[in-house]
N, C-alpha and C. Protein backbone atom coordinates (compact mmCIF):
# COMPACT_ATOMS: atom_id res chain seq x y z
N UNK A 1 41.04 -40.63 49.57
CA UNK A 1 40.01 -41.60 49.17
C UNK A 1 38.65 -41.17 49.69
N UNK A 2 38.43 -40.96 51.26
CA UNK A 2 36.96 -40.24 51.47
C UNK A 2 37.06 -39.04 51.00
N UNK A 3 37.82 -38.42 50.72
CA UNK A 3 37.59 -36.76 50.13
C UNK A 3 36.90 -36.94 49.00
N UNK A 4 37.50 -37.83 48.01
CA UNK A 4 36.49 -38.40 46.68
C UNK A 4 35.51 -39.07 46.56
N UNK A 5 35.22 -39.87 47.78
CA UNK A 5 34.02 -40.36 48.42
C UNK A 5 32.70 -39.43 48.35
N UNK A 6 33.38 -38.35 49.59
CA UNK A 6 32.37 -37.45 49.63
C UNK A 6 31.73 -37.23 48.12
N UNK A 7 32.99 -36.50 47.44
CA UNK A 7 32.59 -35.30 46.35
C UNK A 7 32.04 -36.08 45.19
N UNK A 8 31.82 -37.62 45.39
CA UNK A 8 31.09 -38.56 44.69
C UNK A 8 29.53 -38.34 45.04
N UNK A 9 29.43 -38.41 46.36
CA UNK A 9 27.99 -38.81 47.06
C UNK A 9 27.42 -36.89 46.70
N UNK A 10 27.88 -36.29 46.83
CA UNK A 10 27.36 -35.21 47.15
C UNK A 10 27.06 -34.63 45.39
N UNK A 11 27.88 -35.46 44.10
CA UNK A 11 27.19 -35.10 43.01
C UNK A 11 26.38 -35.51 42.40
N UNK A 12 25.95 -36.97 43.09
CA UNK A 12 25.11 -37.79 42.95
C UNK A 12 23.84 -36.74 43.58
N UNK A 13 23.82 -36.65 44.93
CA UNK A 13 22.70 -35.44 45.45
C UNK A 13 22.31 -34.59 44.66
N UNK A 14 23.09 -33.92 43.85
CA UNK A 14 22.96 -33.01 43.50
C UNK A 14 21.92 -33.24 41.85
N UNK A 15 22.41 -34.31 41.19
CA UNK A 15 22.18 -34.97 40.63
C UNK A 15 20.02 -35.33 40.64
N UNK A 16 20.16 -35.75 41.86
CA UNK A 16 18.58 -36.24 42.64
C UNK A 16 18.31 -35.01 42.05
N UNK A 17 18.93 -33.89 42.80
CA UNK A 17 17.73 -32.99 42.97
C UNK A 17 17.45 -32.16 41.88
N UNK A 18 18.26 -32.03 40.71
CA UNK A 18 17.62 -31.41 39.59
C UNK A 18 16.59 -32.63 39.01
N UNK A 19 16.91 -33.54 38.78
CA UNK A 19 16.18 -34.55 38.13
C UNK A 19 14.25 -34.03 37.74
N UNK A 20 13.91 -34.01 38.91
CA UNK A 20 12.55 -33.49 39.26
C UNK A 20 11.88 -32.34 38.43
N UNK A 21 13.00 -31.27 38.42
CA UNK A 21 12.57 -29.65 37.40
C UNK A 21 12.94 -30.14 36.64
N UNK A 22 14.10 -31.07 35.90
CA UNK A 22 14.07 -31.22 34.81
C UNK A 22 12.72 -32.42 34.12
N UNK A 23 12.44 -33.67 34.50
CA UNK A 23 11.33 -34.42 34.19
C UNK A 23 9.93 -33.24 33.87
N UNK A 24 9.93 -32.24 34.99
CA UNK A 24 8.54 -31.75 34.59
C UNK A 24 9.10 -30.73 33.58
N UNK A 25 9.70 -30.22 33.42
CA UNK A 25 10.36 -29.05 32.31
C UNK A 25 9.60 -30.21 30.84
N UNK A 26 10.56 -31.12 30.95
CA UNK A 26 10.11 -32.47 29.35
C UNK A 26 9.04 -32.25 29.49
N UNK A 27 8.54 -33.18 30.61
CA UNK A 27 6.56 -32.95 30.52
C UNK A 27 6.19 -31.87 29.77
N UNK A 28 6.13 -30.60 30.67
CA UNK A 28 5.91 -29.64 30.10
C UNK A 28 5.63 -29.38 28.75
N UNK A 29 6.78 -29.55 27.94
CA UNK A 29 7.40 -29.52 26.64
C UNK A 29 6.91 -30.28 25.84
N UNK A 30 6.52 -31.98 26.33
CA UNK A 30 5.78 -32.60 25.66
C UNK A 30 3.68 -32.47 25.82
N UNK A 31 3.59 -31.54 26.72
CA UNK A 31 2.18 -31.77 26.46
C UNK A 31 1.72 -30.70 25.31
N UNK A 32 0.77 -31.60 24.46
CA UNK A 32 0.14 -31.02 23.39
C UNK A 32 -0.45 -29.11 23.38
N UNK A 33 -0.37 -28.94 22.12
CA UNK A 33 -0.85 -26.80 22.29
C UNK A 33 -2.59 -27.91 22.22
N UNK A 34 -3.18 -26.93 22.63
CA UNK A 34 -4.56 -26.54 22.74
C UNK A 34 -5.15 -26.57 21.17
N UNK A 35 -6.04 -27.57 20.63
CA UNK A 35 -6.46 -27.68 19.64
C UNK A 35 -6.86 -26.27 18.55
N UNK A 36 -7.35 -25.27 19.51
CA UNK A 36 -7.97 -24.05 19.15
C UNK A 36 -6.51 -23.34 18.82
N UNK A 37 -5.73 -23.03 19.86
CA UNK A 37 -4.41 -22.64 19.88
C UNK A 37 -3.84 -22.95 18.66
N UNK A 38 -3.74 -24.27 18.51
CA UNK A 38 -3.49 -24.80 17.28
C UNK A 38 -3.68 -24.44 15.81
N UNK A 39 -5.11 -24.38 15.71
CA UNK A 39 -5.84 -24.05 14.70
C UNK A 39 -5.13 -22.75 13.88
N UNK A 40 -5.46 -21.62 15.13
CA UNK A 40 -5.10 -20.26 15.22
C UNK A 40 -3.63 -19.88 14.65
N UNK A 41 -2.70 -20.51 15.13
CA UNK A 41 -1.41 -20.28 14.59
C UNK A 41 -1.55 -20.82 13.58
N UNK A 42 -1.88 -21.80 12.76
CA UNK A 42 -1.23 -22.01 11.70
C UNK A 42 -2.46 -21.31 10.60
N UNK A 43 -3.18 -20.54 11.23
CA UNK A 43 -3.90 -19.99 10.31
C UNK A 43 -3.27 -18.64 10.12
N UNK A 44 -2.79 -18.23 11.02
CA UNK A 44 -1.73 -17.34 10.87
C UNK A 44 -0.34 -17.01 10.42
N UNK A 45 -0.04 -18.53 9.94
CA UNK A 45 1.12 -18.63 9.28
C UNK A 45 0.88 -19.29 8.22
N UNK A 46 -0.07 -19.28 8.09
CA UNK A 46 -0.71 -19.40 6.30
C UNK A 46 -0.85 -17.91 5.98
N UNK A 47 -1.11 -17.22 5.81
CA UNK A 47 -1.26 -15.97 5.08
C UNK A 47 -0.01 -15.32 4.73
N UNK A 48 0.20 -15.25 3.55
CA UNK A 48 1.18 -14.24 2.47
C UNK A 48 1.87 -13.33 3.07
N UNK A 49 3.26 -13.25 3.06
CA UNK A 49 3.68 -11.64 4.01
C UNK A 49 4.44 -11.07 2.90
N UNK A 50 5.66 -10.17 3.39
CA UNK A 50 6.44 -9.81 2.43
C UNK A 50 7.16 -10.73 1.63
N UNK A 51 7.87 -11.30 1.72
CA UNK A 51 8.47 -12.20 0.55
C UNK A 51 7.35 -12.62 -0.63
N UNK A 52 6.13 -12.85 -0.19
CA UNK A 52 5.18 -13.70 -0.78
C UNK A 52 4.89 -12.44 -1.70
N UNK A 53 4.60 -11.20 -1.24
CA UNK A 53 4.15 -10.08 -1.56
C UNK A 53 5.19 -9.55 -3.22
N UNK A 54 6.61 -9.39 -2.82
CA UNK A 54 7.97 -9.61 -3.92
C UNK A 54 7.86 -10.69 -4.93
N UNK A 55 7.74 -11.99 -4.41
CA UNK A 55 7.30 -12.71 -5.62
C UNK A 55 5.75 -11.84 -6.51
N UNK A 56 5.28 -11.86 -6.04
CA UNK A 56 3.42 -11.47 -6.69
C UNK A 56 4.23 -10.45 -7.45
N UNK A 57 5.39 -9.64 -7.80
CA UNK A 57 5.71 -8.73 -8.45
C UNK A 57 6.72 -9.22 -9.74
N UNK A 58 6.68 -10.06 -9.80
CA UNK A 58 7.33 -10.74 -10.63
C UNK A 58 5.75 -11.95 -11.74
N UNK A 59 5.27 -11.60 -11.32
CA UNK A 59 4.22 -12.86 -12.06
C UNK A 59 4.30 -11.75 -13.78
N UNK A 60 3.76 -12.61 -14.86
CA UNK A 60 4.66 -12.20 -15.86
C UNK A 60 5.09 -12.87 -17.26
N UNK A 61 5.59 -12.56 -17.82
CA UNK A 61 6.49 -12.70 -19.27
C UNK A 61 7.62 -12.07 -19.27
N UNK A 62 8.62 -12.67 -19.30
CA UNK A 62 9.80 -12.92 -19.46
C UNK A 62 10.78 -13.52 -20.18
N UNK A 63 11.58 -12.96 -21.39
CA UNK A 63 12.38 -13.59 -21.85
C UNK A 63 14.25 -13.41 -21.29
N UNK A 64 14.79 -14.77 -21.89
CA UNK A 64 15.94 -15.02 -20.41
C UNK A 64 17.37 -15.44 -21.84
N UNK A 65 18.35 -15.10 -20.68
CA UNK A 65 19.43 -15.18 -21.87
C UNK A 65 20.29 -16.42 -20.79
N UNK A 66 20.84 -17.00 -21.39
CA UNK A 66 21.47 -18.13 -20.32
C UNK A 66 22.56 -18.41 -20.43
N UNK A 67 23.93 -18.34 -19.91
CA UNK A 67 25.50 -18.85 -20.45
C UNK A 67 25.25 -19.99 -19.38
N UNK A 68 26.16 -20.87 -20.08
CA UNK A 68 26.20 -22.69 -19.29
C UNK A 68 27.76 -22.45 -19.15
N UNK A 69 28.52 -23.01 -18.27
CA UNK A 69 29.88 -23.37 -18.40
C UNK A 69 30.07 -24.73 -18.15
N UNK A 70 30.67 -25.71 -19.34
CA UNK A 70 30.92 -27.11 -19.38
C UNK A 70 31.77 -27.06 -18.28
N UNK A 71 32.96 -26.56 -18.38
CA UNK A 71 34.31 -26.81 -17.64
C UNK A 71 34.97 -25.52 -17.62
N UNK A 72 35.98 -25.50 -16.38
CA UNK A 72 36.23 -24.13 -16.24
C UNK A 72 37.55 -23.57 -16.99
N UNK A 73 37.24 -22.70 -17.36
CA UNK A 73 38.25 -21.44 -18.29
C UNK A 73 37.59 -21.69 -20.01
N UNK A 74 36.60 -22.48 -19.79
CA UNK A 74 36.04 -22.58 -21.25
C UNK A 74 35.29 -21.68 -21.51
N UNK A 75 34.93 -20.89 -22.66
CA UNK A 75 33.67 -20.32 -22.97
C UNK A 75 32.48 -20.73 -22.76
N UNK A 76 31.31 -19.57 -22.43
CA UNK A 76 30.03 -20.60 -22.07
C UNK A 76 29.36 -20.76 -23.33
N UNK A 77 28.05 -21.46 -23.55
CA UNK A 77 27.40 -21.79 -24.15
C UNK A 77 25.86 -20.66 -24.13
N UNK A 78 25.82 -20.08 -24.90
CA UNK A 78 24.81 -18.88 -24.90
C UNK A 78 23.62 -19.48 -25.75
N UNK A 79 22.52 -19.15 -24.98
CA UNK A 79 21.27 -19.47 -25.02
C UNK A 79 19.70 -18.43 -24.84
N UNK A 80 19.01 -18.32 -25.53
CA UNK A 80 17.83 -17.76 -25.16
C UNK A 80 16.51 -18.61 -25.27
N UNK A 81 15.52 -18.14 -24.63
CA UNK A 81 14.54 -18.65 -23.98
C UNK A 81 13.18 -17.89 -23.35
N UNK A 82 12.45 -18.22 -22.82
CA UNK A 82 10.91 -17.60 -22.13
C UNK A 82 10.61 -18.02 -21.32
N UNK A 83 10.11 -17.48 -19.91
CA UNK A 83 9.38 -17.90 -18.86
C UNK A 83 8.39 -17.22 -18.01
N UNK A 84 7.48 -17.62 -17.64
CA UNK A 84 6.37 -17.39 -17.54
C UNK A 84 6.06 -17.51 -16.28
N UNK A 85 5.82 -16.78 -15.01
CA UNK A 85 5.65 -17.06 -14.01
C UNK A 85 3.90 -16.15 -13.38
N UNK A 86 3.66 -16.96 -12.39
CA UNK A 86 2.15 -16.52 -12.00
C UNK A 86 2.22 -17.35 -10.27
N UNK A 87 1.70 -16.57 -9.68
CA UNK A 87 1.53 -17.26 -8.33
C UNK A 87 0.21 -18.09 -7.96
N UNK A 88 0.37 -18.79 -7.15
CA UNK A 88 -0.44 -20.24 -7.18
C UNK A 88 -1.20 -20.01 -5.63
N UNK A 89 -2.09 -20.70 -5.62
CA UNK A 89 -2.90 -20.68 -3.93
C UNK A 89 -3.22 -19.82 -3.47
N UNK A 90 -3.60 -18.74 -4.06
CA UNK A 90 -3.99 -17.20 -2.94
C UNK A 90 -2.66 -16.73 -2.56
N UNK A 91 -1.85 -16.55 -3.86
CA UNK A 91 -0.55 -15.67 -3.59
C UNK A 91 0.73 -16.24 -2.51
N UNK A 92 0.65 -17.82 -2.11
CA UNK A 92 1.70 -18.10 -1.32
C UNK A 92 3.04 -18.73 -2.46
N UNK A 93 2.65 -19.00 -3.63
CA UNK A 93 3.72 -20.26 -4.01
C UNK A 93 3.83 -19.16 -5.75
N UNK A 94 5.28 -18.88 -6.05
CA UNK A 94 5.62 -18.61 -7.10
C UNK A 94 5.71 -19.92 -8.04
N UNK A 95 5.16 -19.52 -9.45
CA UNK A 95 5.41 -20.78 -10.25
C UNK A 95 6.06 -20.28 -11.59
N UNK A 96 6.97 -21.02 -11.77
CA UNK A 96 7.66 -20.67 -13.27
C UNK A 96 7.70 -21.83 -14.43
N UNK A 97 7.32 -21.46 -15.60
CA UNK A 97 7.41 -22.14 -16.82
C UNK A 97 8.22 -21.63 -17.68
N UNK A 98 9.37 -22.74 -17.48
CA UNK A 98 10.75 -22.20 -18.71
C UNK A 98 11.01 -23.19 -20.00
N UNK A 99 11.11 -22.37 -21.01
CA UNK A 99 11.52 -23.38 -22.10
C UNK A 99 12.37 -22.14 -22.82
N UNK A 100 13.41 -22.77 -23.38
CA UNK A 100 14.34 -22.79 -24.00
C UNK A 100 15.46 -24.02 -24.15
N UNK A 101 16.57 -23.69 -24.09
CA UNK A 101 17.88 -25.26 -24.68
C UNK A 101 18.71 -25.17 -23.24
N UNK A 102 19.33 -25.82 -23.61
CA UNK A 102 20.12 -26.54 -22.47
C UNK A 102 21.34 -27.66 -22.76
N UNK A 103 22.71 -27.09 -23.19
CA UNK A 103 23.52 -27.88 -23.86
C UNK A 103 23.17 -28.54 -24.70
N UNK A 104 22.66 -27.55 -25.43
CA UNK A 104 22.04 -27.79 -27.10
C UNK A 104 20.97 -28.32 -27.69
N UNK A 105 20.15 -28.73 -26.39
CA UNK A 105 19.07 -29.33 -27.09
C UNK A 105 17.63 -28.93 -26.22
N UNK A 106 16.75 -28.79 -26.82
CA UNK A 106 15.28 -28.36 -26.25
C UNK A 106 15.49 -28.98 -24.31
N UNK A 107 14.68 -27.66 -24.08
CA UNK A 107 14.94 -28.35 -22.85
C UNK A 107 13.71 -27.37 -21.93
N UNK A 108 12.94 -27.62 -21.05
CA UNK A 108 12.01 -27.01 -20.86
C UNK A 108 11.64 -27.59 -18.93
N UNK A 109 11.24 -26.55 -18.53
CA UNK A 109 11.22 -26.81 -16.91
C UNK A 109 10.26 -25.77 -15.71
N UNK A 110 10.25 -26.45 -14.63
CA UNK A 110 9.02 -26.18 -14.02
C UNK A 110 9.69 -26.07 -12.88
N UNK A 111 9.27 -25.02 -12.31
CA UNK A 111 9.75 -24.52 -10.67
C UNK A 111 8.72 -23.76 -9.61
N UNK A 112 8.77 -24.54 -8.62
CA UNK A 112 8.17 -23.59 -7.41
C UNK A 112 8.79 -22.63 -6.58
N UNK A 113 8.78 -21.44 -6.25
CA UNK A 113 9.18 -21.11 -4.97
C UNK A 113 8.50 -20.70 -3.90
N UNK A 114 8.82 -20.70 -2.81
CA UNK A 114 8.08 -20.41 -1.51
C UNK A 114 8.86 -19.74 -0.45
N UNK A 115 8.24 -19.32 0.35
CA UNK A 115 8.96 -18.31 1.48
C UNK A 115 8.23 -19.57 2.84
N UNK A 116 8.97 -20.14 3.26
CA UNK A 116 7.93 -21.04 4.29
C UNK A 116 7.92 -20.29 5.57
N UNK A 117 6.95 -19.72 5.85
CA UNK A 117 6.44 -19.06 7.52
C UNK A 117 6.80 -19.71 8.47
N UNK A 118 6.89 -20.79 8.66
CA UNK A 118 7.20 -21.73 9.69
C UNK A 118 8.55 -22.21 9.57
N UNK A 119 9.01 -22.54 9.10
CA UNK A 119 10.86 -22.57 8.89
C UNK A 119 11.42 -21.43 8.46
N UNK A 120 10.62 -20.20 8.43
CA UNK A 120 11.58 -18.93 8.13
C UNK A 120 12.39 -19.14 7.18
N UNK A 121 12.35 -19.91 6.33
CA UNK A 121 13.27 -20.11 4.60
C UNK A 121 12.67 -19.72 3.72
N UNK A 122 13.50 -20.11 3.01
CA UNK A 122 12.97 -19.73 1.46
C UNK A 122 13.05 -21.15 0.63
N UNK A 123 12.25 -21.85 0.08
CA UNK A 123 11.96 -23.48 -0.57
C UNK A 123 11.76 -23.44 -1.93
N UNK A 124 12.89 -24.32 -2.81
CA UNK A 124 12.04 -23.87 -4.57
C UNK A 124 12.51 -25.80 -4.58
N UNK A 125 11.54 -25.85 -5.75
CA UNK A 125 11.49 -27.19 -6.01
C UNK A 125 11.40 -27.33 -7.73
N UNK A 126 12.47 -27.43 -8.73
CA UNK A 126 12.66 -28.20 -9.49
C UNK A 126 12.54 -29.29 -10.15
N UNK A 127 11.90 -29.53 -11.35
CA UNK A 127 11.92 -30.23 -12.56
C UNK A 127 11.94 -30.31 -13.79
N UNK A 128 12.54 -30.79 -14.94
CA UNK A 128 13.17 -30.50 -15.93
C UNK A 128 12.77 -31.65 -16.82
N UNK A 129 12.90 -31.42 -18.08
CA UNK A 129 13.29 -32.34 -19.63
C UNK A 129 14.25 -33.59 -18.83
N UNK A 130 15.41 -32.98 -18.39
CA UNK A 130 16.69 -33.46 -18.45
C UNK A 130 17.26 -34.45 -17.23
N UNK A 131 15.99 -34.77 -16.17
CA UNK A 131 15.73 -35.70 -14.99
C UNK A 131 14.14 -36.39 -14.73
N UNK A 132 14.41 -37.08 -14.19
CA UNK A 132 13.16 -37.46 -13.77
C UNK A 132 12.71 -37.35 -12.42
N UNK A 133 13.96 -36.41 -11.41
CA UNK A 133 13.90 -36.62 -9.95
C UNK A 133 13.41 -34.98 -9.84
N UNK A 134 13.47 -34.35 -8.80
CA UNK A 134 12.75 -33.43 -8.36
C UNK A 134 13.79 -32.64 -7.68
N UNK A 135 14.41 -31.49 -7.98
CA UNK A 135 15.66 -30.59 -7.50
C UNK A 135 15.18 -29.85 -6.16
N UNK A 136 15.54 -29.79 -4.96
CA UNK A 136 14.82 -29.34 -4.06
C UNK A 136 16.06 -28.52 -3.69
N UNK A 137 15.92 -26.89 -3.06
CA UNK A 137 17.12 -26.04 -2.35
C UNK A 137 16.20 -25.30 -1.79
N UNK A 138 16.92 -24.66 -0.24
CA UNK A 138 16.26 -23.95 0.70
C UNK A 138 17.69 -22.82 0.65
N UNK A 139 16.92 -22.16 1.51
CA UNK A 139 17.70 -21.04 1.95
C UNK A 139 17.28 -19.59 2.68
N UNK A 140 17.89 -18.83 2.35
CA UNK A 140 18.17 -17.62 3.09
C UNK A 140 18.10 -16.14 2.14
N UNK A 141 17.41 -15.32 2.92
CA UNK A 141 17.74 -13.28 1.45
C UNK A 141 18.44 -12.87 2.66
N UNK A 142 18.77 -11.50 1.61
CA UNK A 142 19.06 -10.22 2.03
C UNK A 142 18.72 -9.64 2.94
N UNK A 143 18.68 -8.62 3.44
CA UNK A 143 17.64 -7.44 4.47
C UNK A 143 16.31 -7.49 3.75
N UNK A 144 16.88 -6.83 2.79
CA UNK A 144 15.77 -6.42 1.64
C UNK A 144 14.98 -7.33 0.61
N UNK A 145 15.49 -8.70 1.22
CA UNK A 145 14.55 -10.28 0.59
C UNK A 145 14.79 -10.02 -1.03
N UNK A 146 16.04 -9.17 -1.44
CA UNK A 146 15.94 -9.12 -3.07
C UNK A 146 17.05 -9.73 -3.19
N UNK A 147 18.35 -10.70 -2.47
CA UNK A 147 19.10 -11.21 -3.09
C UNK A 147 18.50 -12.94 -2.18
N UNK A 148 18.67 -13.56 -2.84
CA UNK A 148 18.17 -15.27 -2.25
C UNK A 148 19.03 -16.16 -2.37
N UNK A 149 19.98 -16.47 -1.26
CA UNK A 149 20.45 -17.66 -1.80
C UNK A 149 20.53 -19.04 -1.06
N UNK A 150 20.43 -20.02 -2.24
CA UNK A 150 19.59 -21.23 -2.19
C UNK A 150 20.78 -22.45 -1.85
N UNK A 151 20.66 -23.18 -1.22
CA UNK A 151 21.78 -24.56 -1.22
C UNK A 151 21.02 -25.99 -1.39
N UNK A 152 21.30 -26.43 -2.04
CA UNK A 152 20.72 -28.25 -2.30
C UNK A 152 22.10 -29.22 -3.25
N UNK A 153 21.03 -30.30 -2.94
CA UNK A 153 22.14 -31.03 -3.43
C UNK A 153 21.61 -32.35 -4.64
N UNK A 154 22.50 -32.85 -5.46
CA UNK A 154 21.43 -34.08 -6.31
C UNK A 154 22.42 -35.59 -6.75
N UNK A 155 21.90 -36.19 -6.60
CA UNK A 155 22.47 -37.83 -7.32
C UNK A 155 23.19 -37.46 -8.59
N UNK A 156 24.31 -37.83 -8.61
CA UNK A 156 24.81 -38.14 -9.52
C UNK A 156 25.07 -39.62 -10.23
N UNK A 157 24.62 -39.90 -11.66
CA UNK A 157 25.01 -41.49 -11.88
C UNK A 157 26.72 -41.47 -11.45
N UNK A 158 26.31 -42.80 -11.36
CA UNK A 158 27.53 -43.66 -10.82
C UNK A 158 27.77 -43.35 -9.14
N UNK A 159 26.85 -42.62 -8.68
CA UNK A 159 27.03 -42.86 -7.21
C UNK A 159 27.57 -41.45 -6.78
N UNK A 160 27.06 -40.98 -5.45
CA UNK A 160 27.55 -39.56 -4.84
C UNK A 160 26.77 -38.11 -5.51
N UNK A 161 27.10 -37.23 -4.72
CA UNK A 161 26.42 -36.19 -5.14
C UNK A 161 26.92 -34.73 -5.69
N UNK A 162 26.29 -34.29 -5.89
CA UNK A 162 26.71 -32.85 -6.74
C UNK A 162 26.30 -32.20 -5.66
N UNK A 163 27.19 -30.82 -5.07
CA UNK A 163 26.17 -29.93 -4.27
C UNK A 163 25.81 -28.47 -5.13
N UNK A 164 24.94 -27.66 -4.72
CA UNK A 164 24.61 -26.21 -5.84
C UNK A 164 24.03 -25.25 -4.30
N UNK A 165 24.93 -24.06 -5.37
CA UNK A 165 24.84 -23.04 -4.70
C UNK A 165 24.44 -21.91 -5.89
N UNK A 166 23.03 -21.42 -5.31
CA UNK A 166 22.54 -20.47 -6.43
C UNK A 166 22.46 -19.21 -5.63
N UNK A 167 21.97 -18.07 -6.66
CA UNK A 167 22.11 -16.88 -6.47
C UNK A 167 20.91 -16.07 -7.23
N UNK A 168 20.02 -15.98 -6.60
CA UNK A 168 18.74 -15.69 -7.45
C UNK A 168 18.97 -13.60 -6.56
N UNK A 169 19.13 -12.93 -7.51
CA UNK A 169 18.68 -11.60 -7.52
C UNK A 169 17.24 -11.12 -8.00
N UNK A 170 17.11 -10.38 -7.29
CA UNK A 170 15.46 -9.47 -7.88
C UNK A 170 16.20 -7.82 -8.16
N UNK A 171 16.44 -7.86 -9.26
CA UNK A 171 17.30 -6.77 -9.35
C UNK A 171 15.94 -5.47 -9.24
N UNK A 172 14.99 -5.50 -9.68
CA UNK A 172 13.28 -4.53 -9.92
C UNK A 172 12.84 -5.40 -10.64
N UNK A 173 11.40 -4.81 -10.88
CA UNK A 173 10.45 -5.40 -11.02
C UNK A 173 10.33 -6.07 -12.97
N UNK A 174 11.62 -5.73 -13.44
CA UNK A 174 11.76 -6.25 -14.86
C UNK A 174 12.75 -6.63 -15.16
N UNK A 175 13.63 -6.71 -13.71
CA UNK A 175 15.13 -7.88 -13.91
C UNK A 175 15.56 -8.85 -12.96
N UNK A 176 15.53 -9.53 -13.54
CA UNK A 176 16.20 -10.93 -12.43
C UNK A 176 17.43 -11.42 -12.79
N UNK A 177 18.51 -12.26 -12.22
CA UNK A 177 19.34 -12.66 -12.20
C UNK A 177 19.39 -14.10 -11.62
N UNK A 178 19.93 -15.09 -12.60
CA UNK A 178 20.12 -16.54 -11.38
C UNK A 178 21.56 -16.72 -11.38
N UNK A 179 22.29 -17.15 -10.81
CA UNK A 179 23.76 -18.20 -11.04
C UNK A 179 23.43 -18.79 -10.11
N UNK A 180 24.23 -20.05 -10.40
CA UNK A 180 24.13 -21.71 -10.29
C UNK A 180 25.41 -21.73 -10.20
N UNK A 181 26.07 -22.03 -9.16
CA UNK A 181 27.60 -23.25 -8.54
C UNK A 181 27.45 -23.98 -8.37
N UNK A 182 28.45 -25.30 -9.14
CA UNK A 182 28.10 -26.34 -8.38
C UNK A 182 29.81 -26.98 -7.75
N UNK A 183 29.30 -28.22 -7.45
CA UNK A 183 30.67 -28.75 -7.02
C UNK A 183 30.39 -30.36 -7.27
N UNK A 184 31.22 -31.15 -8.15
CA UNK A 184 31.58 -32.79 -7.93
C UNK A 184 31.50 -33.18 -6.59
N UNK A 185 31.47 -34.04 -6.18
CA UNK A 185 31.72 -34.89 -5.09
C UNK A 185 32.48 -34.43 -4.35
N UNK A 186 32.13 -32.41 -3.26
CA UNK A 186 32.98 -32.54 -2.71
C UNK A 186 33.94 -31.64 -3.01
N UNK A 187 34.13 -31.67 -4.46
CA UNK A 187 35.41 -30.84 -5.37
C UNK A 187 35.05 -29.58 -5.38
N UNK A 188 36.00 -29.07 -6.13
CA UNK A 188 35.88 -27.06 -5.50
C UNK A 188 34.33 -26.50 -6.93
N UNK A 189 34.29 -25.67 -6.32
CA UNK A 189 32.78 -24.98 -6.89
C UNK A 189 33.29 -24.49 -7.98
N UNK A 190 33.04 -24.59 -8.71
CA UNK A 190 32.52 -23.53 -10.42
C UNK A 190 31.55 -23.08 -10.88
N UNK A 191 31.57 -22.47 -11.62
CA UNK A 191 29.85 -21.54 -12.11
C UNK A 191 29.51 -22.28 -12.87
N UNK A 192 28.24 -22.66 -12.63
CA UNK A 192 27.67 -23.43 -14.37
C UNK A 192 26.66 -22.87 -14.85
N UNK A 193 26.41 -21.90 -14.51
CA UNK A 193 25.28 -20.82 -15.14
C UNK A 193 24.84 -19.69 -14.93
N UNK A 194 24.49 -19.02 -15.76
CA UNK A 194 23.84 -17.82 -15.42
C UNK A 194 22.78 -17.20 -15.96
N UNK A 195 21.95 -16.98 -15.61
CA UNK A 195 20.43 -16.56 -16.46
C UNK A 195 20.03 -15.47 -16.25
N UNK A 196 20.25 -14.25 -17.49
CA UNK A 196 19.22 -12.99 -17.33
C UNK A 196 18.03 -13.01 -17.69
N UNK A 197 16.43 -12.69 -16.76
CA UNK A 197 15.19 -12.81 -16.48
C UNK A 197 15.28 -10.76 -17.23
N UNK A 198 14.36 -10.45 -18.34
CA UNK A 198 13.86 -9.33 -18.55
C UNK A 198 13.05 -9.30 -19.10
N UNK A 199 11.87 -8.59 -18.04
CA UNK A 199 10.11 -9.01 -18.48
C UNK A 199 10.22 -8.34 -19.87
N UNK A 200 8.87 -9.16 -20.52
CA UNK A 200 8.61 -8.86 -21.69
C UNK A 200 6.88 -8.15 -21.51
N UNK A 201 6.02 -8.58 -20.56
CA UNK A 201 5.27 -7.68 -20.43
C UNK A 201 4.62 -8.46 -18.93
């Protein structure tokens, strides 16, 4: 009983005495960077690097061939189309303008991508004919920042979500590649698309 006594009191001590380096460590941690400091970095993580540089090589005309898969072991649904991409803001933000069909009917759509400096990702943001909400996926490349792949997720009616797993290639500077996985609520992944990008000038 005092043996556990002790080895009570003495972790309590022990206890005291970090307390102190740790409170000023937080402090530390919580006092504000230096306004100038401030300034400085994020002026520095505004400017364009390589990724930003790979997109700018893609700005363009492009026509795109597209297979859809309804359900799996079915044939896809083959499609062609045009898109048009140009970079936005002093070369940080890729922008694409796509029109062609989309399970058969006109269907036309607008995308950003970004390399974000400060979260070290990669950010594209989606919108379409065929929603009114805004498709958002982040992610991760290659060594060589020419394969990208993206994870997000979206509402499905009637409640719950779809998740997607894409696959954006930069095969050179006059081929691209997308596929699109998705998954039900959860349920196992299937392909639901695939899009060949080959500049037209």
């Amino acid at each position: 009983m005092m043996r556990n006594l002790l080895f009570i009191l003495i972790l309590i001590a022990y206890c005291l005495m970090l307390m102190p380096s740790a409170m000023a460590e937080e402090k530390k941690m919580e006092q504000p960077m230096d306004p100038q400091a401030m300034m400085d970095l994020y002026t520095k993580l505004a400017v364009p690097g390589e990724p930003h540089k790979l997109f700018a090589s893609l700005a363009g005309s492009w026509k795109t061939e597209t297979k859809e898969w309804m359900e799996p072991g079915k044939p896809p649904v083959e499609s062609t189309g045009i898109a048009e991409m140009e970079m936005l803001l002093g070369g940080r933000f890729l922008q694409q303008k796509f029109n062609g069909s989309m399970m058969g009917k006109p269907y036309s759509g607008i995308g950003i991508s970004a390399y974000d400096n400060i979260l070290e990702r990669y950010v594209s943001a989606w919108m379409d004919t065929m929603s009114t909400g805004i498709f958002m996926m982040e992610g991760t490349a290659s060594a060589d920042g020419r394969t990208i792949t993206l994870k997000g997720q979206h509402a499905e009616p009637g409640g719950g979500y779809m998740t997607h797993r894409a696959i954006w290639k930069i095969v050179d500077n006059n081929t691209q590649t997308f596929v699109m996985y998705g998954a039900h609520h959860g349920g196992e992944e299937m392909k639901m698309m695939e899009i060949t990008y080959t500049r037209k000038r």
